[in-house]
PDB file of N, CA and C in Angstrom:
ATOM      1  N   UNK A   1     123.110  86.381 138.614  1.00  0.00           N
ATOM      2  CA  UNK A   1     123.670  85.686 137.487  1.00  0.00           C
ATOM      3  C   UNK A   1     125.153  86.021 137.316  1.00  0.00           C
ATOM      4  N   UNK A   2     125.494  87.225 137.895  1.00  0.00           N
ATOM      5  CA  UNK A   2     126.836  87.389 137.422  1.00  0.00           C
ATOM      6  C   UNK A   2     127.510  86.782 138.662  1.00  0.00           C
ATOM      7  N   UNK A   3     127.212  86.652 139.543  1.00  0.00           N
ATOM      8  CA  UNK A   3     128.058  86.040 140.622  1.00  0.00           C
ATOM      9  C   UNK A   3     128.010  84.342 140.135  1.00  0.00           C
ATOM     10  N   UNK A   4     127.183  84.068 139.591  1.00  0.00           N
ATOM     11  CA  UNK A   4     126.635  82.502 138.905  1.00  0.00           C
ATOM     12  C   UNK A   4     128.703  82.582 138.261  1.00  0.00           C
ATOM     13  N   UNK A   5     128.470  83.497 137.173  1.00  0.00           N
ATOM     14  CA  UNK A   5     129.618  83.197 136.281  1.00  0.00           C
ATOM     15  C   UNK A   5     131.163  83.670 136.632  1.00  0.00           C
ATOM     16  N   UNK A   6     130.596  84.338 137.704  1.00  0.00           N
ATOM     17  CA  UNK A   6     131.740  84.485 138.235  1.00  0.00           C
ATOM     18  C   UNK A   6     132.738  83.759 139.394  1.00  0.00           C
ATOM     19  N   UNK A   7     131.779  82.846 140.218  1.00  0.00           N
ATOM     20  CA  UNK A   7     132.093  81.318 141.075  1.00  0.00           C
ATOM     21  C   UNK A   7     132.608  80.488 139.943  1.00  0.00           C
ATOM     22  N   UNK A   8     132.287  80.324 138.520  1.00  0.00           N
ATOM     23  CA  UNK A   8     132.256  79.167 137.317  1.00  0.00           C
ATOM     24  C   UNK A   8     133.800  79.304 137.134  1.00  0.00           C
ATOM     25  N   UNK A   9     133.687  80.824 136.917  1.00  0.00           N
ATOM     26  CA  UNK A   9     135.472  81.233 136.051  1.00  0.00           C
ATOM     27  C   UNK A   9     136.109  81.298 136.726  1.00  0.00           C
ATOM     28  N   UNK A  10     135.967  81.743 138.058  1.00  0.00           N
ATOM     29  CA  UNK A  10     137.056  81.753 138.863  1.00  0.00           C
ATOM     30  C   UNK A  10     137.811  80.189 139.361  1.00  0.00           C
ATOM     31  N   UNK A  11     137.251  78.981 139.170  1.00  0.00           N
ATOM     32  CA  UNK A  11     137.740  78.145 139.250  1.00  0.00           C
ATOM     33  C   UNK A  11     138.066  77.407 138.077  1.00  0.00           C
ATOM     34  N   UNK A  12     138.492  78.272 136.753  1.00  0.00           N
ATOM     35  CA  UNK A  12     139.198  77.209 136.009  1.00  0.00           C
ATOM     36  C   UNK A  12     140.424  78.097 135.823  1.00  0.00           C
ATOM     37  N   UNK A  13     140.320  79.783 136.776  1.00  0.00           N
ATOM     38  CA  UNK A  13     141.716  80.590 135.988  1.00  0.00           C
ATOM     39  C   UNK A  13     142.631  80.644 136.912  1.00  0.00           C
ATOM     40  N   UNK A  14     143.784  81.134 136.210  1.00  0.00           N
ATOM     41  CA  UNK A  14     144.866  80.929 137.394  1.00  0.00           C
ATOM     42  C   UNK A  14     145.283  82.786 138.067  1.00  0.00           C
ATOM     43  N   UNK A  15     144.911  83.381 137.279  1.00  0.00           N
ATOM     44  CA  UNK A  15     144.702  84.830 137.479  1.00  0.00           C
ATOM     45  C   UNK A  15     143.209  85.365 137.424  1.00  0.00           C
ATOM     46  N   UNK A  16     143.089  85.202 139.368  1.00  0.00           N
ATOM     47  CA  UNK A  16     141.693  85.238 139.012  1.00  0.00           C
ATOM     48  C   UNK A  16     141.380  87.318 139.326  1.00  0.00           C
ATOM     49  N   UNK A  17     142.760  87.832 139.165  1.00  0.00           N
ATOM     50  CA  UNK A  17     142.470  89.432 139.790  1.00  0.00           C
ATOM     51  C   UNK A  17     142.378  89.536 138.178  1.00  0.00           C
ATOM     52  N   UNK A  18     142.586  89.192 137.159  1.00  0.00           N
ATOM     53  CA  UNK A  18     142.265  89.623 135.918  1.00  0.00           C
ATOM     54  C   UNK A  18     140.559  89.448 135.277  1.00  0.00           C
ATOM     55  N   UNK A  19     139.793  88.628 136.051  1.00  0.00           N
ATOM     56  CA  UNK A  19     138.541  88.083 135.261  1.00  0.00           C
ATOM     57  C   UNK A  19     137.782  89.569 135.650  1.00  0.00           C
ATOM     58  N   UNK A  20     137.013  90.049 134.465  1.00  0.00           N
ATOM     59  CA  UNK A  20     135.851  91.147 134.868  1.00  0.00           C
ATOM     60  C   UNK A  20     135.406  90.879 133.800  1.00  0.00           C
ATOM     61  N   UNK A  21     133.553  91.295 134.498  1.00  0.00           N
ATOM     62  CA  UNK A  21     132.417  90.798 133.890  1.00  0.00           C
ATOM     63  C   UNK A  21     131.594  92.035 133.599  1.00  0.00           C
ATOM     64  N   UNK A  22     131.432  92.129 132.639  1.00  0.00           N
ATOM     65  CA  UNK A  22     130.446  93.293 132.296  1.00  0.00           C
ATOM     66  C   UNK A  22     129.180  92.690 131.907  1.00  0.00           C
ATOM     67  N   UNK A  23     128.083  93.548 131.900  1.00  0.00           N
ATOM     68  CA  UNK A  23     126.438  93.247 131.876  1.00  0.00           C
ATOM     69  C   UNK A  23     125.949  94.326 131.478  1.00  0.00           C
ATOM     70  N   UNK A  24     125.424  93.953 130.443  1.00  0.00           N
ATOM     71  CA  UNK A  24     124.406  94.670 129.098  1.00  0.00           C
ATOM     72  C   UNK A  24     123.123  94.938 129.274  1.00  0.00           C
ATOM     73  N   UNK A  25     122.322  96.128 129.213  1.00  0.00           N
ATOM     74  CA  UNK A  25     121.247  96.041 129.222  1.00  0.00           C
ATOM     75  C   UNK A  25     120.793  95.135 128.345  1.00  0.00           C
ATOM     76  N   UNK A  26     119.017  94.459 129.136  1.00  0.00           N
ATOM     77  CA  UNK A  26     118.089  93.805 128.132  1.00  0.00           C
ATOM     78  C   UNK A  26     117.949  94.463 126.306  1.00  0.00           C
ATOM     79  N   UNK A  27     118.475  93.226 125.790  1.00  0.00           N
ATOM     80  CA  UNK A  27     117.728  93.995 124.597  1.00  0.00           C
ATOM     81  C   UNK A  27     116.570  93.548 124.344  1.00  0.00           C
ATOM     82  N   UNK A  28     115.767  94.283 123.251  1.00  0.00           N
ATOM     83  CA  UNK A  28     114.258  94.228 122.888  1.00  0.00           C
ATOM     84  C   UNK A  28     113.985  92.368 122.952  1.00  0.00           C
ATOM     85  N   UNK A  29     114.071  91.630 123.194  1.00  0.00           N
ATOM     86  CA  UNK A  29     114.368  90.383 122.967  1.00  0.00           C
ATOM     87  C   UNK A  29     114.572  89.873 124.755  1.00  0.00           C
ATOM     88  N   UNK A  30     115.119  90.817 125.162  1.00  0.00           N
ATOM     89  CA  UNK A  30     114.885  90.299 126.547  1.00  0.00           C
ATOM     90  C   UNK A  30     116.047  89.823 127.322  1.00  0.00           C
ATOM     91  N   UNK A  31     116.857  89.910 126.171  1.00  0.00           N
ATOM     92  CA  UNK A  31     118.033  88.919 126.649  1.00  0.00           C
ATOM     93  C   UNK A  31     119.374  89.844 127.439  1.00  0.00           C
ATOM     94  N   UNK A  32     120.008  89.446 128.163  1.00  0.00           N
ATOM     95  CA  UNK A  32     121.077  90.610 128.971  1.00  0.00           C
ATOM     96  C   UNK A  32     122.378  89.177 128.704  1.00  0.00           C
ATOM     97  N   UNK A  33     123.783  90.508 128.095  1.00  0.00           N
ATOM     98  CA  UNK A  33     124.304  89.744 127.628  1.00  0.00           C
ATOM     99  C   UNK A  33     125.246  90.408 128.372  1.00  0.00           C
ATOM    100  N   UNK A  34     126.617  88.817 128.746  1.00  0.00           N
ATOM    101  CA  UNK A  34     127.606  89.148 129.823  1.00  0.00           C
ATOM    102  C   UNK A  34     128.705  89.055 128.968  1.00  0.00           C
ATOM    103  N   UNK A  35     130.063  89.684 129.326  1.00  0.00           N
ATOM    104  CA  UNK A  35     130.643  89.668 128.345  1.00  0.00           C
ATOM    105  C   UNK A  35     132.038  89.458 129.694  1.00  0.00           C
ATOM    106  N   UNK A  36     132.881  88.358 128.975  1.00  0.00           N
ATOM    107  CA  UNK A  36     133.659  88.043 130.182  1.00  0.00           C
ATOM    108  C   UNK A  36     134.920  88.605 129.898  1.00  0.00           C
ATOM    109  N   UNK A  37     136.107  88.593 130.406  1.00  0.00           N
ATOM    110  CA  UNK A  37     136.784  89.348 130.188  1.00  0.00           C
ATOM    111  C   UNK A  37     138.035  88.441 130.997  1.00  0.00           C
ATOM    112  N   UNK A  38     139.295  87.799 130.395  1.00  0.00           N
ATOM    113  CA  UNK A  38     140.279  87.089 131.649  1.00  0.00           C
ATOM    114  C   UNK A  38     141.464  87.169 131.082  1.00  0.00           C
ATOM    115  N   UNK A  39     142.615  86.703 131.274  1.00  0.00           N
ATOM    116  CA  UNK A  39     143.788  86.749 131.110  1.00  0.00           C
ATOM    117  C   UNK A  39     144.356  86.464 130.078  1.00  0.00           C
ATOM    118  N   UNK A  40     144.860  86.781 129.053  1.00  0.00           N
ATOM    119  CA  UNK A  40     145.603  86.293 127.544  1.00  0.00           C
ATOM    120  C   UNK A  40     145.748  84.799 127.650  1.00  0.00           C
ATOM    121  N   UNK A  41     146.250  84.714 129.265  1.00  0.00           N
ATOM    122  CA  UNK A  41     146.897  83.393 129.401  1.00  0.00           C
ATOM    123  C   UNK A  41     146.005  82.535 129.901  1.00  0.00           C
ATOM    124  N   UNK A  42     144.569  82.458 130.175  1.00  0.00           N
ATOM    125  CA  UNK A  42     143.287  82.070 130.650  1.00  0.00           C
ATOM    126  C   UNK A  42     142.577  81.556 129.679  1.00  0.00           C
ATOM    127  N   UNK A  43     142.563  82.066 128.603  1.00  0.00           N
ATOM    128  CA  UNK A  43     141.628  82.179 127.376  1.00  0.00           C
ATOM    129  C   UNK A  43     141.235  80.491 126.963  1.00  0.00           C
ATOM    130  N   UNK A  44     142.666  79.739 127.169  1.00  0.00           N
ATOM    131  CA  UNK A  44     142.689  78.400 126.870  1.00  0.00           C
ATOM    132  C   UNK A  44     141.869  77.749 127.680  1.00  0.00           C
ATOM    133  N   UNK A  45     142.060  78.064 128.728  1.00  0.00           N
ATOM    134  CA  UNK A  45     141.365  77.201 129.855  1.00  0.00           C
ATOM    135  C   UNK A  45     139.527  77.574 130.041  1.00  0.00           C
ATOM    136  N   UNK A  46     139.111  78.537 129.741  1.00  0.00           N
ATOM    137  CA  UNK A  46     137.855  79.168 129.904  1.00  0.00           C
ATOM    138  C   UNK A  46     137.318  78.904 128.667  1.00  0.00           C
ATOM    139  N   UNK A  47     137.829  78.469 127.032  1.00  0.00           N
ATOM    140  CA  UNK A  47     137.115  78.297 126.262  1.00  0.00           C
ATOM    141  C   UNK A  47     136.957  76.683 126.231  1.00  0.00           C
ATOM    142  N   UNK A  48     138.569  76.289 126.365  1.00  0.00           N
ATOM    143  CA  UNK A  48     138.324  74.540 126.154  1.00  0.00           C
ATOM    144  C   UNK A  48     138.927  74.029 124.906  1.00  0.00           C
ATOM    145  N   UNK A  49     139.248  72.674 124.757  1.00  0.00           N
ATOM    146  CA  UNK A  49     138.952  72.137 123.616  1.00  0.00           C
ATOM    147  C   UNK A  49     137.883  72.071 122.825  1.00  0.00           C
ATOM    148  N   UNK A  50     138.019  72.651 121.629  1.00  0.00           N
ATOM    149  CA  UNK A  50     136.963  72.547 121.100  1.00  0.00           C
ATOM    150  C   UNK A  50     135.630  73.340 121.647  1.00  0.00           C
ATOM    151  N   UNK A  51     136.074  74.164 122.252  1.00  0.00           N
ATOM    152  CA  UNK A  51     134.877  75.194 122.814  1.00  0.00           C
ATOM    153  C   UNK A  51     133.946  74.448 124.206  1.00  0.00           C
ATOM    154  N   UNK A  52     134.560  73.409 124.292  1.00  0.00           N
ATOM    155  CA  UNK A  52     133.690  72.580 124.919  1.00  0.00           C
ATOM    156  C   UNK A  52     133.275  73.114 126.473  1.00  0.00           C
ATOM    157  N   UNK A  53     134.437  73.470 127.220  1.00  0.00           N
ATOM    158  CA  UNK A  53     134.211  74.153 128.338  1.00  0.00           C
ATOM    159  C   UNK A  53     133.212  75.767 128.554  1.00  0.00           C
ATOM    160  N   UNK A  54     133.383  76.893 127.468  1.00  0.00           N
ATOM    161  CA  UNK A  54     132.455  77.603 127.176  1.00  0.00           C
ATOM    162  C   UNK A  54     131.213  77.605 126.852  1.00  0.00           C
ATOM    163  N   UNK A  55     131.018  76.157 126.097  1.00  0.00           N
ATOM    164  CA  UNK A  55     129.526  75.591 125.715  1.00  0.00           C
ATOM    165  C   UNK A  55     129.242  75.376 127.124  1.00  0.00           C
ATOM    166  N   UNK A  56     129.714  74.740 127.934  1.00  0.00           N
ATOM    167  CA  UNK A  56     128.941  73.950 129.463  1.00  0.00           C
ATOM    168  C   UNK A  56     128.897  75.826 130.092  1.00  0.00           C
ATOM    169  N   UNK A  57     129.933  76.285 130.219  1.00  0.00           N
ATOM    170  CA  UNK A  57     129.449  77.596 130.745  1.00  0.00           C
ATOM    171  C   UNK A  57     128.219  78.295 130.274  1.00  0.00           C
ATOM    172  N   UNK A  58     127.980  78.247 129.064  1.00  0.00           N
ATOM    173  CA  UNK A  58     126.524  79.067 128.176  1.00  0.00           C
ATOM    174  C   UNK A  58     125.436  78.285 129.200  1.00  0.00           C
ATOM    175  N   UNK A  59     125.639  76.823 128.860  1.00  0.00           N
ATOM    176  CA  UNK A  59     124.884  75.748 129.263  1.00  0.00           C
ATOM    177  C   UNK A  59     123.845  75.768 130.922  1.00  0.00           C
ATOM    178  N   UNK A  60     125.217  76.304 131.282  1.00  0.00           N
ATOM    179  CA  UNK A  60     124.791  76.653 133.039  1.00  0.00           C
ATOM    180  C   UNK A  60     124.541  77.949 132.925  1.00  0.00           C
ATOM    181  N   UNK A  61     124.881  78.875 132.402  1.00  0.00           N
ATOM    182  CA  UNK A  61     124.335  80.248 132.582  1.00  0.00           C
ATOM    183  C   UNK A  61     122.562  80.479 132.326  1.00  0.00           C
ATOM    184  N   UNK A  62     122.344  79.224 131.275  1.00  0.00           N
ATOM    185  CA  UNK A  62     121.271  79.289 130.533  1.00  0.00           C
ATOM    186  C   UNK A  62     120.017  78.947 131.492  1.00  0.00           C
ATOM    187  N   UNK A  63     120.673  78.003 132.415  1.00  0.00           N
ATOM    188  CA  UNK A  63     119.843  76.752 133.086  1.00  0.00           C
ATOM    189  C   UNK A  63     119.578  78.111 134.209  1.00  0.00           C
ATOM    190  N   UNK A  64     120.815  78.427 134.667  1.00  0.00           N
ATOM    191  CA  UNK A  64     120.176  79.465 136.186  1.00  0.00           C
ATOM    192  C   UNK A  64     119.303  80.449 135.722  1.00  0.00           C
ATOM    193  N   UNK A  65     119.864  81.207 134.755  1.00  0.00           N
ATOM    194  CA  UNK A  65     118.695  82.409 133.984  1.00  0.00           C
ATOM    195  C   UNK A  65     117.131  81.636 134.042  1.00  0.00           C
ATOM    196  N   UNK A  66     116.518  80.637 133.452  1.00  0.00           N
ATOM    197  CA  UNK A  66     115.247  79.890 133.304  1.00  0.00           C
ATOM    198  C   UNK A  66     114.766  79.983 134.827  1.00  0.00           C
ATOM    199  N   UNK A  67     115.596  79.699 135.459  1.00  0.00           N
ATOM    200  CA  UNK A  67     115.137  79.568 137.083  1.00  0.00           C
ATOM    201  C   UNK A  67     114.128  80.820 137.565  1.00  0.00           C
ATOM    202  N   UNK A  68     115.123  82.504 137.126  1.00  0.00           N
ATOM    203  CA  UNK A  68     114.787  83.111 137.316  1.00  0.00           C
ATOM    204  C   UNK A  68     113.844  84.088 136.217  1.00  0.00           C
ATOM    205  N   UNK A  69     113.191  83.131 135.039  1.00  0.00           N
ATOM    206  CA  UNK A  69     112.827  83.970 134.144  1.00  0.00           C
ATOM    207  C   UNK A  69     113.340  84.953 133.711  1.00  0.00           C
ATOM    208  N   UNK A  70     114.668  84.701 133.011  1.00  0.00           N
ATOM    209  CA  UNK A  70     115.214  85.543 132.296  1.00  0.00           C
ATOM    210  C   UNK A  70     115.749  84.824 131.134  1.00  0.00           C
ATOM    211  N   UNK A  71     116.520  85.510 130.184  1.00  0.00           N
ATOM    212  CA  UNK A  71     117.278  84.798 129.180  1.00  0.00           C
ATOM    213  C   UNK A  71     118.770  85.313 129.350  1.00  0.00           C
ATOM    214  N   UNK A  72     119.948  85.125 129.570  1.00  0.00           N
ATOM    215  CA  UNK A  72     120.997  85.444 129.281  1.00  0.00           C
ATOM    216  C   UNK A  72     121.689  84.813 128.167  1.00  0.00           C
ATOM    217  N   UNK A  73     122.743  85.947 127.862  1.00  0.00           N
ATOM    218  CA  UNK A  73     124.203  84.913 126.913  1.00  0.00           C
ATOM    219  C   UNK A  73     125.000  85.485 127.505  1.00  0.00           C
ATOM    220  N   UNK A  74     126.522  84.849 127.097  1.00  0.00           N
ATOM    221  CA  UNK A  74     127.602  84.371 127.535  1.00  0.00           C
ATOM    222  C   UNK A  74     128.902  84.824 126.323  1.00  0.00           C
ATOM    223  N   UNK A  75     129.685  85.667 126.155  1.00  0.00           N
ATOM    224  CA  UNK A  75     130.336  86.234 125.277  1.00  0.00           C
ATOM    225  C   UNK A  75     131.589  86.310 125.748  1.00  0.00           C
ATOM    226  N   UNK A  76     132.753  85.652 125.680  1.00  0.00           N
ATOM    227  CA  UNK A  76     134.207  85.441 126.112  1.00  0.00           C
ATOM    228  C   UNK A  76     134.943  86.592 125.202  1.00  0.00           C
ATOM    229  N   UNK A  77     135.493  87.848 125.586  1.00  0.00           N
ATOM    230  CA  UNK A  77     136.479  87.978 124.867  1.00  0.00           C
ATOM    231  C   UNK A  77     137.789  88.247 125.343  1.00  0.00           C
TER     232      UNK A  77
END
């Protein structure tokens, strides 16, 4: 999964030696939460108008996790 989000981001940033991804243990709930991490100057491009590009990222993170019976989220900061 993290290579999932990490093929995703690396093609919308322009500094891609800045993107790092950290991964959370499951909490009681099951869920393992990624927390992305990219360039001051990235931020625009990885969230979107209107969040819209981060929603399709949750979106696809969500869809591959199901594949593999899991639950993930998706946390930009």
């Amino acid at each position: 999964m993290k290579e999932l989000l990490h093929a995703i981001v690396n093609e919308l940033v322009e500094d891609k030696s800045a993107i790092v991804i950290t991964e959370d243990e499951p909490n009681a709930d099951g869920i393992t939460v990624y927390h992305l991490h990219v360039a001051p100057d990235d931020m625009g491009r990885v969230i979107g108008k209107q969040g819209r590009i981060a929603k399709a990222i949750r979106a696809i993170m969500r869809a591959g996790a199901i594949r593999h019976n899991k639950k993930v989220m998706v946390e930009i900061d």
